[in-house]
C-alpha atoms as a PDB file:
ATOM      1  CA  UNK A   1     -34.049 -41.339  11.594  1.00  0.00           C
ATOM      2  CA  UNK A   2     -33.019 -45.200  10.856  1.00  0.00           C
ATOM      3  CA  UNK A   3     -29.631 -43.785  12.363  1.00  0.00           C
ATOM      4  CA  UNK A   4     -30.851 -43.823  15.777  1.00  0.00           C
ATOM      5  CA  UNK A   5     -31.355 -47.606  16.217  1.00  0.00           C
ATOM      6  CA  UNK A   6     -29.100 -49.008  18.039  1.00  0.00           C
ATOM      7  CA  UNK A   7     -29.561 -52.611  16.806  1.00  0.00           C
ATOM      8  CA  UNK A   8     -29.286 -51.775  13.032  1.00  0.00           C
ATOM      9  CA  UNK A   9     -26.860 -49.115  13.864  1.00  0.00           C
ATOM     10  CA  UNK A  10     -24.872 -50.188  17.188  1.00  0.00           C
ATOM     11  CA  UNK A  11     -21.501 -47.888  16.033  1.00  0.00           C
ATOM     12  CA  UNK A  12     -23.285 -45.188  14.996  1.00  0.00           C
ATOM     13  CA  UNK A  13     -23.292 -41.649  17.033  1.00  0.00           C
ATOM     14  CA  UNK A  14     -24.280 -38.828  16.617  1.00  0.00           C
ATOM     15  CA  UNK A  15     -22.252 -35.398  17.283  1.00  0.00           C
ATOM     16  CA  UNK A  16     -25.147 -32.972  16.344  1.00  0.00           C
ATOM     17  CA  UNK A  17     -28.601 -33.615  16.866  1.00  0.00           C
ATOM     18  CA  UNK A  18     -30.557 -35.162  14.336  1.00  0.00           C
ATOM     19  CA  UNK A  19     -32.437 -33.150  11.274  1.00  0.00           C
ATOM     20  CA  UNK A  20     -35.924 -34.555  12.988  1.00  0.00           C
ATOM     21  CA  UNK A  21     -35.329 -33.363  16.490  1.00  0.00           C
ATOM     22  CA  UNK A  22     -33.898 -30.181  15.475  1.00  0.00           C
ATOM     23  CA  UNK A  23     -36.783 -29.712  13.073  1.00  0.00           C
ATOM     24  CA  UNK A  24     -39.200 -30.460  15.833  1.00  0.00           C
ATOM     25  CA  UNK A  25     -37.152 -27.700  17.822  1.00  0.00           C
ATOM     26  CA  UNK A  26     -37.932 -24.822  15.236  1.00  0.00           C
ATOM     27  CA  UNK A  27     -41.598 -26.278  15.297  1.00  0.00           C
ATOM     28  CA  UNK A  28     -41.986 -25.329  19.001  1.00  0.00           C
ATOM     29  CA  UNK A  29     -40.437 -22.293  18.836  1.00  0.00           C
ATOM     30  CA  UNK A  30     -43.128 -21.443  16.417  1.00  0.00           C
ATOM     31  CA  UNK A  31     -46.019 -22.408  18.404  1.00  0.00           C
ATOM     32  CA  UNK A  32     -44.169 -20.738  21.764  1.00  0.00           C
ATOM     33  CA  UNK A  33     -44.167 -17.404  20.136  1.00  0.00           C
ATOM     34  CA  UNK A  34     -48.018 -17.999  19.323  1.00  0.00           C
ATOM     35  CA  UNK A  35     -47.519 -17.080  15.686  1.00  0.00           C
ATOM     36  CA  UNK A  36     -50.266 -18.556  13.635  1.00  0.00           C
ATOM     37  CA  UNK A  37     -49.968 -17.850   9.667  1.00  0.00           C
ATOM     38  CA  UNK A  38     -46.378 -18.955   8.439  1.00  0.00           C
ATOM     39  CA  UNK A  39     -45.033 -19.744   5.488  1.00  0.00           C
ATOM     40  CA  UNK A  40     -42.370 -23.076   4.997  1.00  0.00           C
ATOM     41  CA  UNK A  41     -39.695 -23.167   2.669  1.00  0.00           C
ATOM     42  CA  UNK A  42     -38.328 -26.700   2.483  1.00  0.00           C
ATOM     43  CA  UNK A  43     -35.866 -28.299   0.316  1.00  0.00           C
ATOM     44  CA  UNK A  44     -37.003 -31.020  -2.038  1.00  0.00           C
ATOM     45  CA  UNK A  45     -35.154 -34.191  -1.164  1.00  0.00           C
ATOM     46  CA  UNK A  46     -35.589 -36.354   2.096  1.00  0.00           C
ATOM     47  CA  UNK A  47     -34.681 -33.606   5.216  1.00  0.00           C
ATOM     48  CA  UNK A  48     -36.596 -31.052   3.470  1.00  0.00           C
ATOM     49  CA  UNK A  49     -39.806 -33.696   2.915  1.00  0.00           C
ATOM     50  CA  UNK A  50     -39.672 -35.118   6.467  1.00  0.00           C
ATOM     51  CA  UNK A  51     -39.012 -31.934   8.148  1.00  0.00           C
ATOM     52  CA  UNK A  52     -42.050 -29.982   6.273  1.00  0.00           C
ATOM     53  CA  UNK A  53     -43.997 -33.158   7.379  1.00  0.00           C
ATOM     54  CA  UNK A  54     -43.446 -33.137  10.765  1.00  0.00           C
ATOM     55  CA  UNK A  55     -43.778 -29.200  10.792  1.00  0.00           C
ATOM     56  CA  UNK A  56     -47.209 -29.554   9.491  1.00  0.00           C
ATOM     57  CA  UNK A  57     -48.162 -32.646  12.180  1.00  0.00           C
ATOM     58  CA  UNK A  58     -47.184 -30.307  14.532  1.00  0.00           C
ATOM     59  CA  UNK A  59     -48.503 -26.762  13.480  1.00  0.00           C
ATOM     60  CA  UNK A  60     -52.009 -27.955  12.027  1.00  0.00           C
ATOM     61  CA  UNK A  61     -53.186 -28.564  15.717  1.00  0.00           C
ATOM     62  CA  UNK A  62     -51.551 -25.806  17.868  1.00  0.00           C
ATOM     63  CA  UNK A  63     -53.971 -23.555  15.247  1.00  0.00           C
ATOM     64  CA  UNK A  64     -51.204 -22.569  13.093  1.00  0.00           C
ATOM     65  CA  UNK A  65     -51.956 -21.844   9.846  1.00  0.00           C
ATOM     66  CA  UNK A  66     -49.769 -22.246   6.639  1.00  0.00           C
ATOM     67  CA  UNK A  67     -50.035 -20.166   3.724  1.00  0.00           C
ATOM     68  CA  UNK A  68     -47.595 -21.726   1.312  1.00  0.00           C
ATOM     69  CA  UNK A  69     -45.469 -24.786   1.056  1.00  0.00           C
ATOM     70  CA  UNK A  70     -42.641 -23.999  -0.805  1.00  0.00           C
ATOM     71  CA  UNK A  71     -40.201 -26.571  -2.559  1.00  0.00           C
ATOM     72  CA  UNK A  72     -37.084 -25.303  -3.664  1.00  0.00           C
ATOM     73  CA  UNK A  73     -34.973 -28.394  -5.565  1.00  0.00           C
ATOM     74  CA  UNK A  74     -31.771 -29.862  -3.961  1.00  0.00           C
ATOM     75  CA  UNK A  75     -30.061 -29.443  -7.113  1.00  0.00           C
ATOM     76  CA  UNK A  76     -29.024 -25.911  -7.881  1.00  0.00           C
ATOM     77  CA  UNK A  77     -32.329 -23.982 -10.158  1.00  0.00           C
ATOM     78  CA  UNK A  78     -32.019 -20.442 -10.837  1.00  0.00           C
ATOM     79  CA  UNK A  79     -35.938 -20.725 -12.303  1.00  0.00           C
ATOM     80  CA  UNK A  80     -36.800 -22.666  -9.859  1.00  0.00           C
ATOM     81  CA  UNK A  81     -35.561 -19.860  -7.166  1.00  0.00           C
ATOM     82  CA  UNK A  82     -36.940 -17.094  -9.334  1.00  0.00           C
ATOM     83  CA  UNK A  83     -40.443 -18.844  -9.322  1.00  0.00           C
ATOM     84  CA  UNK A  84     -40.349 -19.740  -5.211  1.00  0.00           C
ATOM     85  CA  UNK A  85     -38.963 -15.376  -4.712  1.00  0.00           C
ATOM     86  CA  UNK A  86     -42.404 -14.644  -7.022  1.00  0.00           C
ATOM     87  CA  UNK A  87     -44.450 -16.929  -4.788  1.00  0.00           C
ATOM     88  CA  UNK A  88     -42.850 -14.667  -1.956  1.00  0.00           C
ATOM     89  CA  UNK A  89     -43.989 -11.416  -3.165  1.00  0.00           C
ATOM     90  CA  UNK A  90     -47.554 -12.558  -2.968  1.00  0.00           C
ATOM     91  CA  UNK A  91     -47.451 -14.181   0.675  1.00  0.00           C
ATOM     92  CA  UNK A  92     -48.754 -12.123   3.482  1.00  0.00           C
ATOM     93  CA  UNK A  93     -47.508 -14.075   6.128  1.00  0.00           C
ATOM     94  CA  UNK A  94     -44.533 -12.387   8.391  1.00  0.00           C
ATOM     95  CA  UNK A  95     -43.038 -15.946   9.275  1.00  0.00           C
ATOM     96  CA  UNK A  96     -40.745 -18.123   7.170  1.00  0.00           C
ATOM     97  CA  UNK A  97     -39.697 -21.602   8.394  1.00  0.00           C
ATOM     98  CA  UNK A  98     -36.783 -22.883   6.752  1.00  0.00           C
ATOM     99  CA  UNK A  99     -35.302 -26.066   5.780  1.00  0.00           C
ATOM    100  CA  UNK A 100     -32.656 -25.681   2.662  1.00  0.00           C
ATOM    101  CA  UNK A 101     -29.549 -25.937   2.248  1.00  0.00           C
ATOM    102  CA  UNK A 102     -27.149 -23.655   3.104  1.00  0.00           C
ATOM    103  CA  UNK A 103     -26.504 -22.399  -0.737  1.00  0.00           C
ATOM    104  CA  UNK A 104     -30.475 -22.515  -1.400  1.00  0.00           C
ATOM    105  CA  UNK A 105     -30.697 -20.038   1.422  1.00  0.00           C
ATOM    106  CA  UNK A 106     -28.455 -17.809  -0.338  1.00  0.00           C
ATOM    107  CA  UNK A 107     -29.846 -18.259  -3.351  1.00  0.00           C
ATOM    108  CA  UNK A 108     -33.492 -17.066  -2.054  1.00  0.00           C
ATOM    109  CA  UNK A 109     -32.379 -14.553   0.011  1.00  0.00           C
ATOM    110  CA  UNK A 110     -30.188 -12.735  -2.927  1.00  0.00           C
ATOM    111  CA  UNK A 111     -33.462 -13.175  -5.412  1.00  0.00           C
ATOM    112  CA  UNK A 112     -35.095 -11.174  -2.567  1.00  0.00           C
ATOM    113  CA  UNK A 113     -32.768  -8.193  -2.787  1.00  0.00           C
ATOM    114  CA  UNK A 114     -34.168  -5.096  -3.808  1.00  0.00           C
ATOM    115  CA  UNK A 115     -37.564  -7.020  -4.017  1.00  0.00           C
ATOM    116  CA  UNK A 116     -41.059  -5.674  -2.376  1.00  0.00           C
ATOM    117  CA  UNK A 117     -41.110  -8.262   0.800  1.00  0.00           C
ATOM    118  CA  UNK A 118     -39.978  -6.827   3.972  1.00  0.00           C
ATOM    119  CA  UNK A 119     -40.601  -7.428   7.668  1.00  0.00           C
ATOM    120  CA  UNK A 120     -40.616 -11.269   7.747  1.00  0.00           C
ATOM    121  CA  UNK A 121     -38.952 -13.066  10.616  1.00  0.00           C
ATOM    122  CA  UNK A 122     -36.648 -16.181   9.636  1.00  0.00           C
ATOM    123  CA  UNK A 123     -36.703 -19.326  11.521  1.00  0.00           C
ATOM    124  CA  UNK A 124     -33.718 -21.938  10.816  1.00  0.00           C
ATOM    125  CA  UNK A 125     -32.749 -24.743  12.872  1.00  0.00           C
ATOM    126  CA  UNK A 126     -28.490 -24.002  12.775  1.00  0.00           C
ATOM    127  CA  UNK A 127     -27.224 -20.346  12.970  1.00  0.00           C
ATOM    128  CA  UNK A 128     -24.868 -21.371  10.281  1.00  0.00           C
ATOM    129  CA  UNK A 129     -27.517 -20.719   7.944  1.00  0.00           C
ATOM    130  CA  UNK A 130     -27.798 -16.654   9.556  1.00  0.00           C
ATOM    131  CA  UNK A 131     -24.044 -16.535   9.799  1.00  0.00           C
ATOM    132  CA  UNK A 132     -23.541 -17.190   6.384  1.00  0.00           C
ATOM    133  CA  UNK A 133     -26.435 -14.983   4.711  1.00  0.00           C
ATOM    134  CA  UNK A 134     -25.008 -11.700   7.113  1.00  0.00           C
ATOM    135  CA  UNK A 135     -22.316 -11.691   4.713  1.00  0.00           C
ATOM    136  CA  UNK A 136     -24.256 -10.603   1.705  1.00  0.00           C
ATOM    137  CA  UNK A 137     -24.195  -7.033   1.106  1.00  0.00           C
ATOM    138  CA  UNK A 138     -27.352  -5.330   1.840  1.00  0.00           C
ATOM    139  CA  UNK A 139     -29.143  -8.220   3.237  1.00  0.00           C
ATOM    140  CA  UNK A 140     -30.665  -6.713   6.477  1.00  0.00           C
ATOM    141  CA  UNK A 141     -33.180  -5.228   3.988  1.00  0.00           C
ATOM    142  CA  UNK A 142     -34.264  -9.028   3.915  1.00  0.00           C
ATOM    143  CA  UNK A 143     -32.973 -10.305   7.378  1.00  0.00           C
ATOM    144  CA  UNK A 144     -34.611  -8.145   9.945  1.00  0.00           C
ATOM    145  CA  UNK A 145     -35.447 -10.691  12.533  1.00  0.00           C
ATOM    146  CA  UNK A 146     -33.940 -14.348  12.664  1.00  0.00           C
ATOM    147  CA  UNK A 147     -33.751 -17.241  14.705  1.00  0.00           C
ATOM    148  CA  UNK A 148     -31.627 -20.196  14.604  1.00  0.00           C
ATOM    149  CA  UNK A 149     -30.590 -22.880  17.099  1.00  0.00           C
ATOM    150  CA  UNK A 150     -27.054 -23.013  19.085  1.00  0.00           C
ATOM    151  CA  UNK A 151     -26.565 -26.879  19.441  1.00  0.00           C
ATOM    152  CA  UNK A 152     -26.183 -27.873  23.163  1.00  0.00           C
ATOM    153  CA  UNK A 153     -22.073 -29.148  23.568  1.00  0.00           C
ATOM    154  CA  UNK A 154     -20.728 -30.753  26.235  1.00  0.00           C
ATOM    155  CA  UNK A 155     -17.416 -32.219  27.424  1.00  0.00           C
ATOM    156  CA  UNK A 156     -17.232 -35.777  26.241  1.00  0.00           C
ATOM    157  CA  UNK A 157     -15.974 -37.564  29.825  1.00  0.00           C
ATOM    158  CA  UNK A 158     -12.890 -39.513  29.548  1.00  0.00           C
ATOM    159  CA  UNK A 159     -11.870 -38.373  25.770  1.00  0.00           C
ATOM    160  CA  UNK A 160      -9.105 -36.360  26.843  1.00  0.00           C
ATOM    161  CA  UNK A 161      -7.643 -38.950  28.736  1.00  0.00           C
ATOM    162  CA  UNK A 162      -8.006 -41.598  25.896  1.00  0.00           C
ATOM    163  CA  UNK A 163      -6.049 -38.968  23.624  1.00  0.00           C
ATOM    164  CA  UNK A 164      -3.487 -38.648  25.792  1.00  0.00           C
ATOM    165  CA  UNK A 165      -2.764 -42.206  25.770  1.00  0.00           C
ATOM    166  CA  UNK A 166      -2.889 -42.914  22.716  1.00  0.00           C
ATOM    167  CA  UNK A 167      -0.250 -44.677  20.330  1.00  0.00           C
ATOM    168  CA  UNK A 168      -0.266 -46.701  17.538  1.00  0.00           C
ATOM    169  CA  UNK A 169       1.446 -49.516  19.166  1.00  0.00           C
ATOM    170  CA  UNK A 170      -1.901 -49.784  20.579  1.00  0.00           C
ATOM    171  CA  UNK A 171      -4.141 -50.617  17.721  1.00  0.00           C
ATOM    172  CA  UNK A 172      -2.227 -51.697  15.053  1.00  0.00           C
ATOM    173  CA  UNK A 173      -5.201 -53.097  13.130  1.00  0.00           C
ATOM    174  CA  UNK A 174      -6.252 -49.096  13.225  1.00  0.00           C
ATOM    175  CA  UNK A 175      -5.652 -48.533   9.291  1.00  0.00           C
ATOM    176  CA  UNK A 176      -6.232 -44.988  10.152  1.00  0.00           C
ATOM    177  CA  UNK A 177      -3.977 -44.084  13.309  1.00  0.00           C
ATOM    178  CA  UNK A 178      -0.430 -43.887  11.082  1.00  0.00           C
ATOM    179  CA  UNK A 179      -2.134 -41.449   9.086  1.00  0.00           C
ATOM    180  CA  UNK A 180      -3.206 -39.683  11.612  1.00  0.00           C
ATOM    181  CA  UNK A 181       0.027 -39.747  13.369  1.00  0.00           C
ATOM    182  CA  UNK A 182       1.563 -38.432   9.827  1.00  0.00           C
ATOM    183  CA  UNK A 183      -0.321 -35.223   9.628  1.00  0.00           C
ATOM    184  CA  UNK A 184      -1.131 -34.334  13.242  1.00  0.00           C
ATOM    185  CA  UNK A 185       2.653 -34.602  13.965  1.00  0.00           C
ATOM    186  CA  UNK A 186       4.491 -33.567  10.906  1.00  0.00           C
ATOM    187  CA  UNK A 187       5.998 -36.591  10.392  1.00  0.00           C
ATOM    188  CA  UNK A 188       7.199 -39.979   8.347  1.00  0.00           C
ATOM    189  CA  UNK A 189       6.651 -43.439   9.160  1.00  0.00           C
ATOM    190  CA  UNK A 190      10.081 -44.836   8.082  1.00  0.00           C
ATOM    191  CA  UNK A 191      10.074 -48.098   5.981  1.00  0.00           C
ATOM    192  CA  UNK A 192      12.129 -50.976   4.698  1.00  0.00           C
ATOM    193  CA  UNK A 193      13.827 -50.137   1.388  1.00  0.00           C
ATOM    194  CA  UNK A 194      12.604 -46.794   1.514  1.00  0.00           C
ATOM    195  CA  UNK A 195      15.100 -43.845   0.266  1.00  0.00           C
ATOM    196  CA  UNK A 196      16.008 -41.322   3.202  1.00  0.00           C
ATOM    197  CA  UNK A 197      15.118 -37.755   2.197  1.00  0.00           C
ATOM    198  CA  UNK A 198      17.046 -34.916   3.973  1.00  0.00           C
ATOM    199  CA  UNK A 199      15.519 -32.747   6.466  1.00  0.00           C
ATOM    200  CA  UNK A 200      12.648 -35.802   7.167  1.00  0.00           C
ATOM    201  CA  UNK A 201      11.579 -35.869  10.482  1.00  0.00           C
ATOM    202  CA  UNK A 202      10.654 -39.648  11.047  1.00  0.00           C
ATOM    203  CA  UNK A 203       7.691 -40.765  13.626  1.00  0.00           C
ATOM    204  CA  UNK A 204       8.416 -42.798  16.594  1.00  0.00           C
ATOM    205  CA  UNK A 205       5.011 -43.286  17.805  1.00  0.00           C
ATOM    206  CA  UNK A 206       6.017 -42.050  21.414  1.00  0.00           C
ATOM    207  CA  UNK A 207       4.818 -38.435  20.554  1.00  0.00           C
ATOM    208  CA  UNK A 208       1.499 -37.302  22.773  1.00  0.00           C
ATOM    209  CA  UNK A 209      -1.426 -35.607  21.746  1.00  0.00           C
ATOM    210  CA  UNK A 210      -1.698 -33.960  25.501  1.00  0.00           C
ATOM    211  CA  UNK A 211      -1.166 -31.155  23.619  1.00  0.00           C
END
């Protein structure tokens, strides 16, 4: 969250939304669907801490009720997965909010394979996470109803233009542009003293990214 201010952090910005605001997304959707007895799976490091945090500001007063709080590690544990897919046989509750990490998300759903807990309805804040676990064979024994979030995109005004316009003659403090230039375009940079290798096609700086 420090991210977001703009005095501490005037170059910084954001392409995605933010962990917080996407976990307060998945919160709503929670409380719009009136389900009130859930269960959250969070990871154990900062996201996973803050998100479960603010899930539980949130849920506590719209009369939700949480039946577990479950921790899974950041670091990869099989025994800790093993223990939190136990935990899962027990729970009652038909909704799972999740915050892990991609390969924790796995990880749980594969311990839940052939395993007594059906019915539940998964709620993620990126589809990435669903897109990814439909590849495991058998899963929609575990996967029968999901939601994720589809981040909002929009054209970025004037960034074509700026692209189109660019060279490196431009900014030649950029220590990044030649590189750039190198693998975008297929090309060398020729230099002083340098040995001429056949076949090398040598940048000019004149060629466009319109294209």
């Amino acid at each position: 969250p420090s991210l977001s201010d703009k005095i501490q952090f005037p170059s910084f910005l954001r392409t995605l939304t933010s962990d917080i605001t996407s976990s307060h997304a998945v919160t709503q959707l929670i409380i719009h669907f009136q389900w009130s007895w859930v269960i959250i799976l969070a990871q154990d490091d900062d996201f996973g801490q803050q998100a479960s945090s603010l899930a539980t500001q949130m849920l506590t007063p719209a009369g939700v009720c949480i039946e577990y709080h479950l921790h899974v590690p950041s670091h990869q544990s099989f025994g800790k997965i093993e223990e939190t897919v136990q935990k899962m046989q027990k729970c009652t509750s038909k909704v799972v909010l999740v915050f892990l990490s991609n390969l924790n998300f796995q990880l749980i759903l594969r311990g839940l394979l052939g395993v007594p807990v059906s019915g539940q309805v998964w709620v993620s804040k990126g589809t990435l996470h669903m897109a990814l676990a439909l590849t495991i064979p058998g899963i929609s024994q575990v996967l029968q109803g999901t939601f994720g979030l589809l981040y909002h995109s929009s054209r970025a005004i004037g960034f074509p233009e700026f692209l189109a316009h660019l060279r490196p003659s431009q900014t030649p403090e950029d220590m990044f542009i030649k590189k750039f230039w190198e693998f975008t375009f297929d090309c060398t940079w020729p230099y002083q003293n340098s040995t001429v290798t056949e076949g090398v096609q040598f940048c000019t700086g004149n060629e466009s990214l319109k294209n």
